[in-house]
N, C-alpha and C. Protein backbone atom coordinates (compact mmCIF):
# COMPACT_ATOMS: atom_id res chain seq x y z
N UNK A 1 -33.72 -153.45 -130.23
CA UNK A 1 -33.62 -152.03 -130.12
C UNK A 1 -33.97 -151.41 -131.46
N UNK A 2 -34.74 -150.54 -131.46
CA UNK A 2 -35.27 -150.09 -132.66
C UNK A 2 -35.05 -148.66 -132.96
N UNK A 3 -34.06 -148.37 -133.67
CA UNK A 3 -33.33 -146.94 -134.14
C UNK A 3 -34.24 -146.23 -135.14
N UNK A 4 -34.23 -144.70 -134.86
CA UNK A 4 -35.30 -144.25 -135.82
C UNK A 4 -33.78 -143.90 -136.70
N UNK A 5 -34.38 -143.46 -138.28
CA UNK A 5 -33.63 -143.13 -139.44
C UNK A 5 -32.79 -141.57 -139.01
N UNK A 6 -31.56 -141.56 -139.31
CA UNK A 6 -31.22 -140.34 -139.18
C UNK A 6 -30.82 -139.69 -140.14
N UNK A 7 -30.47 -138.40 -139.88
CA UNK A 7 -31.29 -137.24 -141.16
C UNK A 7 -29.77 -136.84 -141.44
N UNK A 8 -29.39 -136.32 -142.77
CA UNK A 8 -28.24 -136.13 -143.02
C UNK A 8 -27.52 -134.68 -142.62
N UNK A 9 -26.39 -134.75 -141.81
CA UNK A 9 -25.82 -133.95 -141.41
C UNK A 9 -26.23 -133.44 -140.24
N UNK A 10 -27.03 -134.53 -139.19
CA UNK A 10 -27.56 -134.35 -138.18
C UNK A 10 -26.69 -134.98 -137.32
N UNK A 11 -26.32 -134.43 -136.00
CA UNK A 11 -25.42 -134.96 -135.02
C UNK A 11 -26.17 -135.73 -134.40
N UNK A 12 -26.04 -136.71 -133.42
CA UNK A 12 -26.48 -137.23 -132.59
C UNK A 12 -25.48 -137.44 -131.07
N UNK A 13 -25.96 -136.95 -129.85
CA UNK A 13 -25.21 -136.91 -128.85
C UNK A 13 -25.58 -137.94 -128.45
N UNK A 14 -24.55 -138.72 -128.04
CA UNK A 14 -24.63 -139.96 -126.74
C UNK A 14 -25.48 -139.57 -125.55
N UNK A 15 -25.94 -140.72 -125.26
CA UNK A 15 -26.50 -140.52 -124.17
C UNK A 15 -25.28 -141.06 -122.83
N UNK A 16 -25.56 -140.19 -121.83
CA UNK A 16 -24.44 -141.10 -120.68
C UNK A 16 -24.41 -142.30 -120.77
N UNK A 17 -23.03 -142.56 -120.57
CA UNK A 17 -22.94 -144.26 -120.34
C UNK A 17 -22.44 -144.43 -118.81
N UNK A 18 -22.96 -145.70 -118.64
CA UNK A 18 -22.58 -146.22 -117.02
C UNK A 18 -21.59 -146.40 -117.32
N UNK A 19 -20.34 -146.66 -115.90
CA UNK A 19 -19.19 -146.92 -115.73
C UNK A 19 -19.58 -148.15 -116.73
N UNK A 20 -20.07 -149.10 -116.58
CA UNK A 20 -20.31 -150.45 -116.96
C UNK A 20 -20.13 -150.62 -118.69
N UNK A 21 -21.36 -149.82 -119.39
CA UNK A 21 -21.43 -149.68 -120.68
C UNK A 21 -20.09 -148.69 -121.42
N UNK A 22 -19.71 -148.18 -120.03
CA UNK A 22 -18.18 -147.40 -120.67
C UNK A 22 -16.47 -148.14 -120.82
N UNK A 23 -16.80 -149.17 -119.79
CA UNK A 23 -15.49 -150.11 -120.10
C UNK A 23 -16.46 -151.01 -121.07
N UNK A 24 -17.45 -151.32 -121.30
CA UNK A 24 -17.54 -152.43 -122.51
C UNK A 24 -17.45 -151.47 -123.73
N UNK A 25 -17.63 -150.05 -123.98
CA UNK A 25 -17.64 -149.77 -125.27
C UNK A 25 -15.70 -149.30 -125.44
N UNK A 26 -15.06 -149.17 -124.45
CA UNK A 26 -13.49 -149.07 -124.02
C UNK A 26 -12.90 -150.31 -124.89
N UNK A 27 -13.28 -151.47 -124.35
CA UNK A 27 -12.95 -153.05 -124.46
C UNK A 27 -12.78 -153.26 -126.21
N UNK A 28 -14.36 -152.51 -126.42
CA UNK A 28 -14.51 -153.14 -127.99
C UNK A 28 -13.13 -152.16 -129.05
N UNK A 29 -13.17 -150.93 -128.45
CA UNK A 29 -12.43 -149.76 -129.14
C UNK A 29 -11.48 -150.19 -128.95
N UNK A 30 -11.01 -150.59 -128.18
CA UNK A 30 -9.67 -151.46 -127.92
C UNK A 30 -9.23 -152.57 -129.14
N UNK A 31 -10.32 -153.49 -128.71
CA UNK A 31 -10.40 -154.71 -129.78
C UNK A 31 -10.37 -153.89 -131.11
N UNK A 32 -10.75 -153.49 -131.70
CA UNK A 32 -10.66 -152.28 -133.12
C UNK A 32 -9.01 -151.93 -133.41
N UNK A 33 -9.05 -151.61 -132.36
CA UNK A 33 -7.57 -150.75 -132.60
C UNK A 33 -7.03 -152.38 -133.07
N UNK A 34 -6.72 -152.92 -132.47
CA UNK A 34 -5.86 -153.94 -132.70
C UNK A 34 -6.00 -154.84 -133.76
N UNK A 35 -6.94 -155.20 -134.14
CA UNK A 35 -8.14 -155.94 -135.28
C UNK A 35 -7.19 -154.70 -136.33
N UNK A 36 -7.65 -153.06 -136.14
CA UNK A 36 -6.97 -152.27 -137.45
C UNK A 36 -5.31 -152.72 -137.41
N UNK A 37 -4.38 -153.03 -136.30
CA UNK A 37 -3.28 -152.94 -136.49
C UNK A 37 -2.81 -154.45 -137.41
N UNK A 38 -3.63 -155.09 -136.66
CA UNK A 38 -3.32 -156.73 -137.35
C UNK A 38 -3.86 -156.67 -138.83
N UNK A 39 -4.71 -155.83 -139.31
CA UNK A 39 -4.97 -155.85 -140.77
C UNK A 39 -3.81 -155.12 -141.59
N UNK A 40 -3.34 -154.22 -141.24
CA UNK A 40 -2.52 -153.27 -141.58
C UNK A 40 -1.32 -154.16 -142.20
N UNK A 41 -1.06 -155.16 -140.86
CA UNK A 41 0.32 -155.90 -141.05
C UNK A 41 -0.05 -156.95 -141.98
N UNK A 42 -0.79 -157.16 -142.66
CA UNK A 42 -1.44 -158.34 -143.59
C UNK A 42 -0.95 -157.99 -144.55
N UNK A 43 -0.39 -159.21 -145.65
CA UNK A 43 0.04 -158.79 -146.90
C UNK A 43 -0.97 -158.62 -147.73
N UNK A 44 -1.08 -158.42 -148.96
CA UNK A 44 -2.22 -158.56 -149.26
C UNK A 44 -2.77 -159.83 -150.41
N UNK A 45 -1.21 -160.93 -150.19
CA UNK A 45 -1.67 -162.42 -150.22
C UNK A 45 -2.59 -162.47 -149.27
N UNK A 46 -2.20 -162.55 -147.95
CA UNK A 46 -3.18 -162.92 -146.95
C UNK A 46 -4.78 -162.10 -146.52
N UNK A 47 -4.80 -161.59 -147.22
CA UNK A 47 -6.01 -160.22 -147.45
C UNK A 47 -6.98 -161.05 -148.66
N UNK A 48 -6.30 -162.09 -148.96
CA UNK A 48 -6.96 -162.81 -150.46
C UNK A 48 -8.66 -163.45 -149.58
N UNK A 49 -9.80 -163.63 -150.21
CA UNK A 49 -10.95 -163.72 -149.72
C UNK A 49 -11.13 -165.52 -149.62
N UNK A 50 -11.04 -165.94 -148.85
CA UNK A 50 -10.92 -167.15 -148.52
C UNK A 50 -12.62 -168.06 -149.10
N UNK A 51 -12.31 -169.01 -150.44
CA UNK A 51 -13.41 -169.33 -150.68
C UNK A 51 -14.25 -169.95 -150.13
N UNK A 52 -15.39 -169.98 -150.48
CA UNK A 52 -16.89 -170.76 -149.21
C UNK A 52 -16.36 -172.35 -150.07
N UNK A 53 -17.17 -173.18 -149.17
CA UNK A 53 -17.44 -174.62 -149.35
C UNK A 53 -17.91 -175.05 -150.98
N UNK A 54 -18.79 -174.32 -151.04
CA UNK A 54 -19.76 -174.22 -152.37
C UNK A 54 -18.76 -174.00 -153.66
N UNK A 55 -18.07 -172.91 -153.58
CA UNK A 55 -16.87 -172.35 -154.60
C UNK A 55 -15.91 -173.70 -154.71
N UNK A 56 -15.13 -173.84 -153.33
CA UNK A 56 -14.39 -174.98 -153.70
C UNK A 56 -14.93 -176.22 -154.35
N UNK A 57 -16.14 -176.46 -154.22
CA UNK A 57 -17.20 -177.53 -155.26
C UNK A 57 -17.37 -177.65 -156.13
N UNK A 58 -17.48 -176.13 -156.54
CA UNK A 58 -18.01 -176.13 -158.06
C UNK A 58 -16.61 -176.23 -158.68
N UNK A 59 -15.50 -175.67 -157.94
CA UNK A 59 -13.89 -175.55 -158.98
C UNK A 59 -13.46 -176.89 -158.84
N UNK A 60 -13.91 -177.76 -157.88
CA UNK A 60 -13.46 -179.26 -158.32
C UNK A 60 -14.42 -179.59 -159.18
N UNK A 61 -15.48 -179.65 -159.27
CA UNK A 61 -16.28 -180.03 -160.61
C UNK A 61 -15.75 -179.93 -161.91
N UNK A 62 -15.46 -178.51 -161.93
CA UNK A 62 -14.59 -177.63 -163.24
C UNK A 62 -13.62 -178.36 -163.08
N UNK A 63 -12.33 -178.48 -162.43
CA UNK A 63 -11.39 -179.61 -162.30
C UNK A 63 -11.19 -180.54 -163.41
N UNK A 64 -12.18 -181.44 -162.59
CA UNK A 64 -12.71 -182.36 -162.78
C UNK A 64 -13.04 -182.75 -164.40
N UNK A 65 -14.33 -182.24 -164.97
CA UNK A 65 -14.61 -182.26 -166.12
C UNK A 65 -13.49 -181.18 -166.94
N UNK A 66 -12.83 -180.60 -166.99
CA UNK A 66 -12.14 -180.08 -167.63
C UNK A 66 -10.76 -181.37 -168.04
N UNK A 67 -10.59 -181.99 -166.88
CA UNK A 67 -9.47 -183.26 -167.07
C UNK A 67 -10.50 -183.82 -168.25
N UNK A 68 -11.77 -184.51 -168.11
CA UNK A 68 -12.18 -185.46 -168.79
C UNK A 68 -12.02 -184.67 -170.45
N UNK A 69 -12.40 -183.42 -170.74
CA UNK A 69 -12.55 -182.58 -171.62
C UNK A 69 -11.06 -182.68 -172.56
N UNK A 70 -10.10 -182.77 -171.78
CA UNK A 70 -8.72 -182.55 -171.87
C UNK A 70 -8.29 -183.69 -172.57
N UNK A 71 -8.57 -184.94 -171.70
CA UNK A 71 -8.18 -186.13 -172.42
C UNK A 71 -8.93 -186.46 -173.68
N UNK A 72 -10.07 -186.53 -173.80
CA UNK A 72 -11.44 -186.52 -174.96
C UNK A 72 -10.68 -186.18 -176.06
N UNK A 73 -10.32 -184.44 -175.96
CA UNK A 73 -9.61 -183.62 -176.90
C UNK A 73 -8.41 -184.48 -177.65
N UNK A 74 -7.36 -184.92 -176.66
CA UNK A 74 -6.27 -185.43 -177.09
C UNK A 74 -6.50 -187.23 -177.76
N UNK A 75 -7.64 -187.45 -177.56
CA UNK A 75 -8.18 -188.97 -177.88
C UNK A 75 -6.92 -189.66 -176.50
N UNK A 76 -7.00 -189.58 -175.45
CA UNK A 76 -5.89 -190.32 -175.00
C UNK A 76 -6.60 -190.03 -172.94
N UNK A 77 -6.84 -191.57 -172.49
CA UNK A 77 -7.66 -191.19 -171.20
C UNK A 77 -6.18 -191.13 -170.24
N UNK A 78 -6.42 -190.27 -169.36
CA UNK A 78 -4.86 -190.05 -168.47
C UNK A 78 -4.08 -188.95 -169.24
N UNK A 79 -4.32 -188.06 -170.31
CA UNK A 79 -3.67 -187.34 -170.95
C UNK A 79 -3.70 -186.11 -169.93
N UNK A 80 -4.02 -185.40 -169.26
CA UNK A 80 -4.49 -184.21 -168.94
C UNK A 80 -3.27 -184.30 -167.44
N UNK A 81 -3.51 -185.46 -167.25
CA UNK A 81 -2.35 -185.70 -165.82
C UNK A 81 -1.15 -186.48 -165.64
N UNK A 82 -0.55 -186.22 -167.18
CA UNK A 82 0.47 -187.00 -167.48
C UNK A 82 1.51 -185.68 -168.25
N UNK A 83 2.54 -185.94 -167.91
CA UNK A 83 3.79 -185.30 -168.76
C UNK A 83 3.21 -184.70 -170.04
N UNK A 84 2.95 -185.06 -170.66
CA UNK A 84 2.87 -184.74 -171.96
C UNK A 84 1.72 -183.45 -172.55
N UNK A 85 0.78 -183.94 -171.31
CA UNK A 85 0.01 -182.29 -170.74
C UNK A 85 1.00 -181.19 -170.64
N UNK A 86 1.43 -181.04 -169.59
CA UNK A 86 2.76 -180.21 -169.09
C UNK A 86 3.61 -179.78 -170.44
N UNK A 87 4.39 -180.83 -170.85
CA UNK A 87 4.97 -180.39 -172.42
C UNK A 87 4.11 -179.33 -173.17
N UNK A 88 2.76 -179.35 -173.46
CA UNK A 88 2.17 -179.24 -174.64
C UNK A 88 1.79 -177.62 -174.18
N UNK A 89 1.76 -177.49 -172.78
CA UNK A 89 1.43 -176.25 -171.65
C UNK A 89 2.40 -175.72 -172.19
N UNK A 90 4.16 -176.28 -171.82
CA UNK A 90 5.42 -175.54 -171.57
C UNK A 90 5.44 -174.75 -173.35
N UNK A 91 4.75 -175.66 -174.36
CA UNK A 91 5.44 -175.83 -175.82
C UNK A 91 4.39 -174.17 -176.20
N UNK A 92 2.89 -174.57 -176.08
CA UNK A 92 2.13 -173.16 -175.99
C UNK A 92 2.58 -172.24 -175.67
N UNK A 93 3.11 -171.98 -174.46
CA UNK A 93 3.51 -170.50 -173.48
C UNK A 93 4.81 -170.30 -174.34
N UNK A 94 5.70 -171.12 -174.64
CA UNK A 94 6.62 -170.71 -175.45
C UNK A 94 6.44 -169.94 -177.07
N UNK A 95 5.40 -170.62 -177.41
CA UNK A 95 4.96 -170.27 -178.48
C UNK A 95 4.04 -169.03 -178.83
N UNK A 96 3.57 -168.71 -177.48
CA UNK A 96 2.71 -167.18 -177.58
C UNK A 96 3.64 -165.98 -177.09
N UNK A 97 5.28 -166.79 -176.55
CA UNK A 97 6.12 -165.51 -176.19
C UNK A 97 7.01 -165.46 -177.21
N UNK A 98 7.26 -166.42 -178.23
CA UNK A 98 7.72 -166.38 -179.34
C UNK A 98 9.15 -166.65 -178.97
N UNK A 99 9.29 -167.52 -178.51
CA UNK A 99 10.88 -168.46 -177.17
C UNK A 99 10.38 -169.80 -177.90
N UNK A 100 11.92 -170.09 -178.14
CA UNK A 100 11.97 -171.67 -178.64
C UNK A 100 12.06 -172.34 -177.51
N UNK A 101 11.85 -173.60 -177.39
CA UNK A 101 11.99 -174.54 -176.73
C UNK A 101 13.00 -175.85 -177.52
N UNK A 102 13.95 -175.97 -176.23
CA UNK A 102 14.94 -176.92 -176.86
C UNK A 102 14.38 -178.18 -175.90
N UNK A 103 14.74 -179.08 -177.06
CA UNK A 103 14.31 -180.95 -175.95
C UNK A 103 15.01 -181.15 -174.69
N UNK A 104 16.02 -180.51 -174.28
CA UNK A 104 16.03 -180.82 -173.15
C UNK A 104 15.36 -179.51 -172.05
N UNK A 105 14.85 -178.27 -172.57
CA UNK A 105 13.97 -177.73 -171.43
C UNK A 105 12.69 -178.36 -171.44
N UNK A 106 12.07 -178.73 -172.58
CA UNK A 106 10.62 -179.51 -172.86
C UNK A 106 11.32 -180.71 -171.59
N UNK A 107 11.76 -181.37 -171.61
CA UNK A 107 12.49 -182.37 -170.69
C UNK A 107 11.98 -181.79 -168.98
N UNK A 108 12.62 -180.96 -168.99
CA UNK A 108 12.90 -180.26 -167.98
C UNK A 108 11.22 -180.12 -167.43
N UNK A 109 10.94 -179.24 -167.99
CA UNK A 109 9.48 -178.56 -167.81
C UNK A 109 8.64 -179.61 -168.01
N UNK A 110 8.89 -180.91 -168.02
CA UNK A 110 8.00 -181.84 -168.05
C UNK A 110 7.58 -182.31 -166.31
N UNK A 111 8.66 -182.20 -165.76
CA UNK A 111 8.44 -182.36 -164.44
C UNK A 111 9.09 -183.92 -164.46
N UNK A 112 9.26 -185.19 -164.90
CA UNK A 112 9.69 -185.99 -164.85
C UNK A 112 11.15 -186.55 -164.81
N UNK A 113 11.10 -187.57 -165.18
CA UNK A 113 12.80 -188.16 -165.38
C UNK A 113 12.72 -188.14 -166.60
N UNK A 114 13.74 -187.61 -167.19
CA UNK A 114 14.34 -187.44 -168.93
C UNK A 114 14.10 -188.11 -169.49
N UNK A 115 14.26 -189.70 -169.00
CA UNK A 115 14.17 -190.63 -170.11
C UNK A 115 12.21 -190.63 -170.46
N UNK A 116 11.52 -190.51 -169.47
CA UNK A 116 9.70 -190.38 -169.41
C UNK A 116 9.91 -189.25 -170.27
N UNK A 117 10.15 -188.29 -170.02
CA UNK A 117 9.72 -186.80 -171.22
C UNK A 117 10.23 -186.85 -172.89
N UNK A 118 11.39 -187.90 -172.46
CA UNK A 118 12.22 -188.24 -174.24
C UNK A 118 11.18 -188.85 -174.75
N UNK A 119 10.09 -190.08 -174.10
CA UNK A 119 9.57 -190.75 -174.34
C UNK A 119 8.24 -190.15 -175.00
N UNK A 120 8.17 -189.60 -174.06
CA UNK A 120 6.42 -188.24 -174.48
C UNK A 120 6.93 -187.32 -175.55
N UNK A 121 7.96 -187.35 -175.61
CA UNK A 121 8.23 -186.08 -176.93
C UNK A 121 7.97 -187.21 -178.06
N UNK A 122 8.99 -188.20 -178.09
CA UNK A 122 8.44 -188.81 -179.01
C UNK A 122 7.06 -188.99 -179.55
N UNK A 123 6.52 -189.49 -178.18
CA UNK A 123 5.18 -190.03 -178.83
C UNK A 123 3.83 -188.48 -179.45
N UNK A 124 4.61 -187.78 -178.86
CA UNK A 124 3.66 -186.27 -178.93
C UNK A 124 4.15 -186.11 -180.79
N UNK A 125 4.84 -186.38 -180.75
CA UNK A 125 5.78 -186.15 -181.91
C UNK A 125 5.17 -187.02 -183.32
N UNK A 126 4.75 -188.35 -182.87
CA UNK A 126 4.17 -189.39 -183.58
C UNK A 126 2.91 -189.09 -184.04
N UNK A 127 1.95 -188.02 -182.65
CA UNK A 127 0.55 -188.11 -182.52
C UNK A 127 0.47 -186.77 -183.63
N UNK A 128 1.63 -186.54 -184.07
CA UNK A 128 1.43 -185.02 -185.10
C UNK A 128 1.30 -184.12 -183.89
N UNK A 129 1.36 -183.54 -182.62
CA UNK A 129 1.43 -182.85 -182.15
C UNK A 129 2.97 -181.50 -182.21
N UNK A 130 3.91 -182.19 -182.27
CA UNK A 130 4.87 -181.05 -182.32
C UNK A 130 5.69 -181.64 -183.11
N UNK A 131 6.88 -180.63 -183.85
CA UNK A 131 8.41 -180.89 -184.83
C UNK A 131 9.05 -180.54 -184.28
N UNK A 132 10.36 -181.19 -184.67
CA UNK A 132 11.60 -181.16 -184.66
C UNK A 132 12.17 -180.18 -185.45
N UNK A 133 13.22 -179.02 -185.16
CA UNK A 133 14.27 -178.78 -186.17
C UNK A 133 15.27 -178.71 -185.38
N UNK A 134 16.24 -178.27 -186.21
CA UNK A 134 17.47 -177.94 -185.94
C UNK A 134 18.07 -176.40 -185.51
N UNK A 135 18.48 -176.44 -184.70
CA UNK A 135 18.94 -174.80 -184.35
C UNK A 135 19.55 -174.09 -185.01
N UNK A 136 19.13 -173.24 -185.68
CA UNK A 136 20.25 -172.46 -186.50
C UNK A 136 21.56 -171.80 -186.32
N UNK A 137 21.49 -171.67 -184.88
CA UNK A 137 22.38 -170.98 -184.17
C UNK A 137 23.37 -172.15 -183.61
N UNK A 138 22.63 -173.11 -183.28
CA UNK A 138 23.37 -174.29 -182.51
C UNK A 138 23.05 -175.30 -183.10
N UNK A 139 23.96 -175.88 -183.85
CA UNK A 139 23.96 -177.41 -184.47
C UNK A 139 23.69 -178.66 -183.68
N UNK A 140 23.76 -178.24 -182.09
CA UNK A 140 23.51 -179.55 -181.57
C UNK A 140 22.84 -179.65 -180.77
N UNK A 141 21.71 -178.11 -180.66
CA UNK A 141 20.96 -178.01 -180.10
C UNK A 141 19.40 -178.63 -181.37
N UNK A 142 18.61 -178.71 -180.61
CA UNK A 142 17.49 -179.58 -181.27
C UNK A 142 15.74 -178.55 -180.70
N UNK A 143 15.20 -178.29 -181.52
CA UNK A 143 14.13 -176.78 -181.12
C UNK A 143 12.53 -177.72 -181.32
N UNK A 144 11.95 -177.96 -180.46
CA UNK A 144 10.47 -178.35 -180.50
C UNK A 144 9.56 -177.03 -180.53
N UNK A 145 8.30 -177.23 -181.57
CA UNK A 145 7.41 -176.48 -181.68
C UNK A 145 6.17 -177.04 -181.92
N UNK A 146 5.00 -176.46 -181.16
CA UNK A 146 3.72 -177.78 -181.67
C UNK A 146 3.31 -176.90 -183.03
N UNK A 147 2.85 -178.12 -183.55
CA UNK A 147 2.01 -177.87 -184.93
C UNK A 147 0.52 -177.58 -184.54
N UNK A 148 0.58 -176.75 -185.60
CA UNK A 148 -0.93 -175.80 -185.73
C UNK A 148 -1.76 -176.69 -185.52
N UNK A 149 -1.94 -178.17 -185.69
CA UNK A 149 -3.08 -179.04 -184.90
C UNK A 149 -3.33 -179.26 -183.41
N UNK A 150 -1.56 -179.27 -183.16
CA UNK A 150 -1.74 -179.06 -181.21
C UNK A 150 -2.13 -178.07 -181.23
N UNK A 151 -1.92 -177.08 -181.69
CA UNK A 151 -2.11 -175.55 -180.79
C UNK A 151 -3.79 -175.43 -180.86
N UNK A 152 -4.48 -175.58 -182.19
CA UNK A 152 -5.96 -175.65 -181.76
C UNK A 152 -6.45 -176.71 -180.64
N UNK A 153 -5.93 -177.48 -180.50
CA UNK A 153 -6.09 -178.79 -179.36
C UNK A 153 -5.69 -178.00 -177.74
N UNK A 154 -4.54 -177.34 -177.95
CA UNK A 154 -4.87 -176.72 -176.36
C UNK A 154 -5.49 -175.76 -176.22
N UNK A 155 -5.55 -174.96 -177.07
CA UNK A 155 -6.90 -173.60 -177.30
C UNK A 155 -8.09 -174.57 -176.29
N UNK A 156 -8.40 -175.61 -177.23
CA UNK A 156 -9.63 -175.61 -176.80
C UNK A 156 -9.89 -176.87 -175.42
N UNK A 157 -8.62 -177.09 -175.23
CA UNK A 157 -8.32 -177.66 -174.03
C UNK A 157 -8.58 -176.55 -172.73
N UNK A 158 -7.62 -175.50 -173.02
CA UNK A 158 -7.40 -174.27 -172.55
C UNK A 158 -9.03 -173.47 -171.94
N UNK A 159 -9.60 -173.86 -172.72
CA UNK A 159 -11.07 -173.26 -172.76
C UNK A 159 -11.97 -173.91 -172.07
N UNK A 160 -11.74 -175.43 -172.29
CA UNK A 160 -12.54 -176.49 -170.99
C UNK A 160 -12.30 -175.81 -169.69
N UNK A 161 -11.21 -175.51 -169.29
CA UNK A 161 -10.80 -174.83 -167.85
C UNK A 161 -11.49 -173.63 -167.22
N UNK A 162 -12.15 -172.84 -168.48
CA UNK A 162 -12.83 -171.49 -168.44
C UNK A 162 -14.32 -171.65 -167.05
């Protein structure tokens, strides 16, 4: 069917419709209405644009090489999907909100069993990644912070992900 261009602010009258073409254009107006009511009720999580095949490809790629990027960085293969990733995440975000982190939330926020995250603090600890002090406020509390060598290390960890 081939529509000529229409001119602006020009009406166009319907032409009669058969009973026939009048319950199918009924049917669709129908379908509309309801299509608008079911959008309406959508949160607008569920309003989120559902990615193509291609997108999800390329973000496992990115994934992907961003892990390899991750471990490279840290000289350590399995680093990127191990505890001590997570720590170095939890120790950053703490450190750009200017919130201490005590060894047992680093613990915590490791996602593991205590004794695995005691273990990764240590060794994070060994690799020159983060210090120890003492709480000023609490003597028996114990405050982790990474050193200015981690923090350029997840910068640019941080940036593989980009």
């Amino acid at each position: 069917m081939i529509s000529e261009p229409i001119e602006p602010n020009r009406t166009i009258t319907p032409a009669a419709a058969s009973v026939g073409q009048h319950e199918n254009r009924q049917a669709i107006a129908d379908r509309m209405e309801a299509l608008a009511i079911e959008l309406r009720s959508m949160s607008d999580q569920e309003m989120q644009i559902v990615p193509s095949e291609s997108t999800l490809l390329a973000l496992a790629g990115k994934i992907y090489s961003a892990r390899r990027k991750v471990d490279e960085i840290f000289g350590m293969p399995g680093f990127s999907v191990s505890p001590a990733w997570d720590i170095m995440l939890d120790l950053y975000k703490a450190k750009i909100a200017g919130r201490a982190i005590s060894v047992t939330s680093a613990s915590i926020g490791a996602a593991c069993p205590a004794t695995t995250a005691l273990r990764w603090l240590q060794a994070l600890e060994n690799m020159g990644l983060l210090q120890r002090e003492g709480d000023s406020r609490d003597r028996r509390r114990i405050e982790i912070t990474l050193t200015d060598a981690a923090t350029v290390k997840v910068l640019k960890a941080l940036e593989a992900h980009l």
